[in-house]
N, C-alpha and C. Protein backbone atom coordinates (compact mmCIF):
# COMPACT_ATOMS: atom_id res chain seq x y z
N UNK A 1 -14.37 9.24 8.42
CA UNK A 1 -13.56 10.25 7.74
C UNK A 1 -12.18 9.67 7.44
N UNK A 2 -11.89 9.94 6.15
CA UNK A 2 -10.68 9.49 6.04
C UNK A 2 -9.60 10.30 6.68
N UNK A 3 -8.73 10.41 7.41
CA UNK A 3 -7.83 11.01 8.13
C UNK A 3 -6.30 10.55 7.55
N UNK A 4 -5.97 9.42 7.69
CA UNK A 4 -4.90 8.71 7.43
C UNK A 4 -4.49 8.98 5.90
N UNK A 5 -2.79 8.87 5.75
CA UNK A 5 -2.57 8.45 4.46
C UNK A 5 -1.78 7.64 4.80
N UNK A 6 -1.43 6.36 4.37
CA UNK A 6 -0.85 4.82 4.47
C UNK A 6 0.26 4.88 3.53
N UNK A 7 1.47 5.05 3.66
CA UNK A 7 2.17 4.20 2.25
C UNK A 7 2.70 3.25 2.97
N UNK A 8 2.63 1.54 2.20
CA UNK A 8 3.33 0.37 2.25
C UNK A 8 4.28 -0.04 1.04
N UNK A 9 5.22 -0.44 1.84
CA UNK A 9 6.03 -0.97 0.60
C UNK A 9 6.10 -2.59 1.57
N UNK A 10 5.76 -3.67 0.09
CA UNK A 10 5.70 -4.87 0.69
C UNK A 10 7.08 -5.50 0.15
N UNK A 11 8.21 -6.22 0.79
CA UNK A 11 9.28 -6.57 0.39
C UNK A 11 8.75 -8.39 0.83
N UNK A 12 8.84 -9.41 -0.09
CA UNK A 12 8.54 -10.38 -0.14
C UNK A 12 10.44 -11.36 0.18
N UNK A 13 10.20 -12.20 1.12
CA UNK A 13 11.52 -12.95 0.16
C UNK A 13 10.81 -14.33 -0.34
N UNK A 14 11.06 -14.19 -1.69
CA UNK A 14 10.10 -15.27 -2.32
C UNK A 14 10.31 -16.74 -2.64
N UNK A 15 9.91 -17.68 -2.31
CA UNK A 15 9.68 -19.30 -2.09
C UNK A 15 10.98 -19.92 -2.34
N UNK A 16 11.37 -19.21 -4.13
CA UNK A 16 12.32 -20.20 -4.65
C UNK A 16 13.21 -19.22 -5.29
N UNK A 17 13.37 -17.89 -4.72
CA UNK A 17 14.08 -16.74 -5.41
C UNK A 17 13.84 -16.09 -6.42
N UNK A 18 12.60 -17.03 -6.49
CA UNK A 18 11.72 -15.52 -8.11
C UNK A 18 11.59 -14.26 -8.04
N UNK A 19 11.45 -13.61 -9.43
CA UNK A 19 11.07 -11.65 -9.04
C UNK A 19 10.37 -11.58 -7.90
N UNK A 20 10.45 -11.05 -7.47
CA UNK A 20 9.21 -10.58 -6.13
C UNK A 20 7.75 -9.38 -6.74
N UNK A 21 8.16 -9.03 -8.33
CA UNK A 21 6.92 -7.91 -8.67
C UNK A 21 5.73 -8.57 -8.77
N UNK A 22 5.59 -10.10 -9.20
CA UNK A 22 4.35 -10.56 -9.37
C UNK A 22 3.41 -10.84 -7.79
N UNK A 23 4.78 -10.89 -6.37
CA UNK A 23 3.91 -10.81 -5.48
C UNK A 23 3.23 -9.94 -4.51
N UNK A 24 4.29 -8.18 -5.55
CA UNK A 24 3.70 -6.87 -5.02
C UNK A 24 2.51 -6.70 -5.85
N UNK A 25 2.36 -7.33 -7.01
CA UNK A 25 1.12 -7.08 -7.69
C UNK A 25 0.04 -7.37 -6.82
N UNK A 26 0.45 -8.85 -6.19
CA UNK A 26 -0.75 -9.20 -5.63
C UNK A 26 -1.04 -8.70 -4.60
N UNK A 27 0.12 -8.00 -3.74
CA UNK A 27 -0.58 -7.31 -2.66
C UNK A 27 -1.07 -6.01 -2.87
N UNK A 28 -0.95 -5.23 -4.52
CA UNK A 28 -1.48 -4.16 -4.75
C UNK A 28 -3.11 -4.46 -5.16
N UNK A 29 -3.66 -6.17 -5.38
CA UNK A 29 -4.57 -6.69 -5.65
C UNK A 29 -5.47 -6.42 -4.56
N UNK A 30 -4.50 -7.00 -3.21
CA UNK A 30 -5.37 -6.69 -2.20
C UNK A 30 -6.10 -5.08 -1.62
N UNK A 31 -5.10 -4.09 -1.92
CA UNK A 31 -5.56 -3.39 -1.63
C UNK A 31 -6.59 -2.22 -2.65
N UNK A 32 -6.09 -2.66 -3.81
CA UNK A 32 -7.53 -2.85 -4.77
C UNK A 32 -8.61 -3.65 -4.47
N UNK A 33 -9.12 -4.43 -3.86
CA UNK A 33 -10.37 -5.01 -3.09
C UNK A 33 -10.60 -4.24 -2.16
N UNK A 34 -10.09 -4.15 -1.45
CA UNK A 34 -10.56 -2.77 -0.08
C UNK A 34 -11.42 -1.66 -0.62
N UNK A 35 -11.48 -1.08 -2.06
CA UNK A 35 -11.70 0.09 -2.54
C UNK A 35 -11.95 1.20 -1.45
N UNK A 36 -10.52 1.58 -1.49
CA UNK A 36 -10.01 2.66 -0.86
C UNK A 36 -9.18 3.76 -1.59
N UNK A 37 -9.55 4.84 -1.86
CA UNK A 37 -8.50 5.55 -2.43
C UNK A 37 -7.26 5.05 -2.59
N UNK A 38 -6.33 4.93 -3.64
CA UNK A 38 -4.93 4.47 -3.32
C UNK A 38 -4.06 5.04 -4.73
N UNK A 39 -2.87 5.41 -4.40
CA UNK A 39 -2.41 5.64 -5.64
C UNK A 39 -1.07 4.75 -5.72
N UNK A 40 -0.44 3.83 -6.70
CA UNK A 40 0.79 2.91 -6.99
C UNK A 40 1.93 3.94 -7.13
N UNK A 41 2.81 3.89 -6.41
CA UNK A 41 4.17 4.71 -6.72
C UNK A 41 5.26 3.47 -7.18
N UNK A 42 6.63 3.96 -7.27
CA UNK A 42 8.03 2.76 -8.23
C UNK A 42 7.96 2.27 -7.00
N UNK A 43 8.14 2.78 -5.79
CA UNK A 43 8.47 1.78 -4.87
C UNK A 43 7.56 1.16 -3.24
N UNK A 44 6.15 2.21 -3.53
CA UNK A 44 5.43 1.96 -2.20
C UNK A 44 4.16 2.15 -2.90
N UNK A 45 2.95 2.19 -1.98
CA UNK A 45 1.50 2.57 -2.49
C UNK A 45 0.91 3.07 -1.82
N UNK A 46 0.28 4.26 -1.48
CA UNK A 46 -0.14 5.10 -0.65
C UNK A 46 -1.44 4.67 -0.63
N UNK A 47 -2.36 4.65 0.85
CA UNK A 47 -3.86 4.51 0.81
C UNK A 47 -4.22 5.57 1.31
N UNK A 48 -5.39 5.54 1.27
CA UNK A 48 -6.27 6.92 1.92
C UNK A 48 -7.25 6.45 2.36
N UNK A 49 -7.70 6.44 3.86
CA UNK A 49 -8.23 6.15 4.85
C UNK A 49 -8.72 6.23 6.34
N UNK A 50 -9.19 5.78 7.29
CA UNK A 50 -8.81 5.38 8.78
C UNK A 50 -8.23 4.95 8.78
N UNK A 51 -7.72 4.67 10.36
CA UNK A 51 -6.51 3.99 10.48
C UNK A 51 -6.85 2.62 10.84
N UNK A 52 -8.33 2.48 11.30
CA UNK A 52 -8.58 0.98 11.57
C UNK A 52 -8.84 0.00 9.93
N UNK A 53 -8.88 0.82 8.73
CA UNK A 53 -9.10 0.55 7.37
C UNK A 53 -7.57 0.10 7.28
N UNK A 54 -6.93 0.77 7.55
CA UNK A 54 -4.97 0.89 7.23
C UNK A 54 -5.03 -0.43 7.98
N UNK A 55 -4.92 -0.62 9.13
CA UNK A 55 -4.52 -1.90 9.57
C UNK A 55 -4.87 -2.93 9.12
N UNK A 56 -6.24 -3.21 9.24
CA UNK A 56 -6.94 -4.08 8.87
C UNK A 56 -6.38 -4.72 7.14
N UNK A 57 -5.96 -3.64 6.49
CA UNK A 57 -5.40 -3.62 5.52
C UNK A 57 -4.23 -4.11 5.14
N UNK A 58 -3.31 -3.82 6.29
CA UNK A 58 -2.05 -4.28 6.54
C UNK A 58 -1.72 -6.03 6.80
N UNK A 59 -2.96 -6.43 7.53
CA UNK A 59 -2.84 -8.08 8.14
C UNK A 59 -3.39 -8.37 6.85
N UNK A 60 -4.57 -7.88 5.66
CA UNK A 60 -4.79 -8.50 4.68
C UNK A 60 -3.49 -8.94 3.92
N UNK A 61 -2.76 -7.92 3.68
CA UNK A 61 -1.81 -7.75 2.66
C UNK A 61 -0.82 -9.19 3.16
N UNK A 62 -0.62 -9.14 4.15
CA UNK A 62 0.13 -10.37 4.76
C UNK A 62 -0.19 -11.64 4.79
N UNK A 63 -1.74 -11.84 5.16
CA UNK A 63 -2.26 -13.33 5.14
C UNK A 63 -2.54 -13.40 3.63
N UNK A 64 -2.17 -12.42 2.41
CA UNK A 64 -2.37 -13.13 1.26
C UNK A 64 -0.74 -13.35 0.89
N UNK A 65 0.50 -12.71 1.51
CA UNK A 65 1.52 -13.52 1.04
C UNK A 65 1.75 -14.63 1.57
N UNK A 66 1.00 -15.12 2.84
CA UNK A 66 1.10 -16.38 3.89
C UNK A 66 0.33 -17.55 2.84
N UNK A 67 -0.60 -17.09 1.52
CA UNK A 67 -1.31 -17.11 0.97
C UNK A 67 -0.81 -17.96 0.30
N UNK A 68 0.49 -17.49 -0.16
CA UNK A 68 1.13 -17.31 -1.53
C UNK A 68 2.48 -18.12 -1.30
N UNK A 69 2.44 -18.78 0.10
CA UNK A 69 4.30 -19.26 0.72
C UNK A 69 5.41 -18.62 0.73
N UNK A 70 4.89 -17.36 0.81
CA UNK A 70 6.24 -16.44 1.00
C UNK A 70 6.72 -16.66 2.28
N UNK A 71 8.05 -17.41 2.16
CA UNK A 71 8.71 -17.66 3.54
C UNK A 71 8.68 -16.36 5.07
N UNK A 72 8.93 -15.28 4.21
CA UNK A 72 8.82 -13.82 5.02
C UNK A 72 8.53 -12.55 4.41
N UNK A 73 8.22 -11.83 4.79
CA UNK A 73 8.30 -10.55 4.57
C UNK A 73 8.19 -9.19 5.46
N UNK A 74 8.70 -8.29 4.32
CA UNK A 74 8.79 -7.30 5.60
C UNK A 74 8.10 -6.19 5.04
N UNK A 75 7.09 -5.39 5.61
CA UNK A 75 6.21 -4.26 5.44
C UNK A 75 6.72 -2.92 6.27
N UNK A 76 7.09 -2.50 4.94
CA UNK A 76 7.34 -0.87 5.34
C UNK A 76 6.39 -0.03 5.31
N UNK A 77 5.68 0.79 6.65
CA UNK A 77 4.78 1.22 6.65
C UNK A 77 4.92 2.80 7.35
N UNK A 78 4.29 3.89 6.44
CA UNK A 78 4.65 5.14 7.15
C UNK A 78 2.95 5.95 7.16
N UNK A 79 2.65 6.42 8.18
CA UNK A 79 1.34 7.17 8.32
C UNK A 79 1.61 8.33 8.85
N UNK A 80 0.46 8.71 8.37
CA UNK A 80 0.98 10.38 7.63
C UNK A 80 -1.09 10.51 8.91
N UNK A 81 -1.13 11.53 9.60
CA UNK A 81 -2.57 11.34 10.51
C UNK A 81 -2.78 13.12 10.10
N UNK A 82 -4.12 13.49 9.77
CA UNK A 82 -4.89 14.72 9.91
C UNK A 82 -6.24 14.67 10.22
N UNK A 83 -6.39 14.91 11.31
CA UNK A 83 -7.50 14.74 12.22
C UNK A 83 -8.89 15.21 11.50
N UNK A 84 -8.33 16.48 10.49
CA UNK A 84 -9.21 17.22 9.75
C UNK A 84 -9.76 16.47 8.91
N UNK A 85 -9.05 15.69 8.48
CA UNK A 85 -9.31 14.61 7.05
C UNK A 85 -8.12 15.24 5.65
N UNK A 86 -7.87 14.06 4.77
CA UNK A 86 -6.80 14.41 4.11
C UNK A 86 -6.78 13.42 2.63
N UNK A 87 -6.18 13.97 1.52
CA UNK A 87 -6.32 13.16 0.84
C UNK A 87 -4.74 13.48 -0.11
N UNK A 88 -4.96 12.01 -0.91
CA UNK A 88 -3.66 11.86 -1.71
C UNK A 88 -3.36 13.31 -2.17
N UNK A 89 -4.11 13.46 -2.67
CA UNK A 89 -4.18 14.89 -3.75
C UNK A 89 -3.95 16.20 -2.75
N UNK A 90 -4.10 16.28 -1.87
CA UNK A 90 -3.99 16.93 -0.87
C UNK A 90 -2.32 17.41 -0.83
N UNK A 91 -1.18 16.45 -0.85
CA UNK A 91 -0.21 16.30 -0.61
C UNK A 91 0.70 16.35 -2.68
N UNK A 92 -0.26 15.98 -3.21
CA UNK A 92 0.84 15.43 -4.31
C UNK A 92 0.02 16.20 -5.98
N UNK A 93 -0.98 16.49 -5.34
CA UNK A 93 -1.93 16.95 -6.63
C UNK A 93 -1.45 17.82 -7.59
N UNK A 94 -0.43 19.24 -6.95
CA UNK A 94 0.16 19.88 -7.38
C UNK A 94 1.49 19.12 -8.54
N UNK A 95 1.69 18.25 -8.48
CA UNK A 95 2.61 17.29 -9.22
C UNK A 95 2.50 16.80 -10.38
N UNK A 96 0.74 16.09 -10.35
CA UNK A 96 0.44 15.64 -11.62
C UNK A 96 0.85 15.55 -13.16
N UNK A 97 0.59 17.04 -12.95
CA UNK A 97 0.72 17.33 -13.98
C UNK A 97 2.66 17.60 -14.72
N UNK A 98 3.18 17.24 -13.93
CA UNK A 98 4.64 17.65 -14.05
C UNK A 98 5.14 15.84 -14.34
N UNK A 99 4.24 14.71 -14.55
CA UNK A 99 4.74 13.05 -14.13
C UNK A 99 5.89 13.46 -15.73
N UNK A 100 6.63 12.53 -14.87
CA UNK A 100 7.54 12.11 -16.26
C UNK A 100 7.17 10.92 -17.12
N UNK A 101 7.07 10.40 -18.24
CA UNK A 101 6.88 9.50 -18.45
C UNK A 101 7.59 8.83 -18.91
């Protein structure tokens, strides 16, 4: 049951001081392979899951910037737990329809 909602925000400091978006892409890559519910926000990406999916998820996201020679980084991570089960839409669905573009 999915219970968990995950948002990560991955902050890279990158090799040689390049943008850092091409190496949130790639960790939004990773968690596009997981196929897990997930939705991309401006500054984090929410999953929808367990929490052993979330973690497991979390060391991916990392051994692909270890991947990538990112000297460090730092993962901001906030979990959101409903025992009942829970989903993105659950929390944000009411919104949709209001996105700015």
């Amino acid at each position: 049951m999915d219970d968990i909602l995950m948002s990560i925000q991955v902050i890279p400091k990158t090799p040689n001081g390049e943008d850092v978006i091409p190496y949130v892409d790639e960790a939004i890559k990773v968690i596009q392979e997981a196929e897990v519910p997930y939705r991309v926000g401006a500054l984090e990406t929410t999953v929808q899951a367990d929490m052993n999916t979330c973690l497991i998820l979390i060391q991916k996201i990392n051994d692909r910037m270890v991947e990538l020679e990112v000297p460090s980084i730092i993962s901001q991570v906030k979990f959101y737990h409903a025992p009942e089960g829970i989903t993105i839409e659950t929390l944000t669905g009411k919104y949709d329809s209001d996105r700015v573009e």
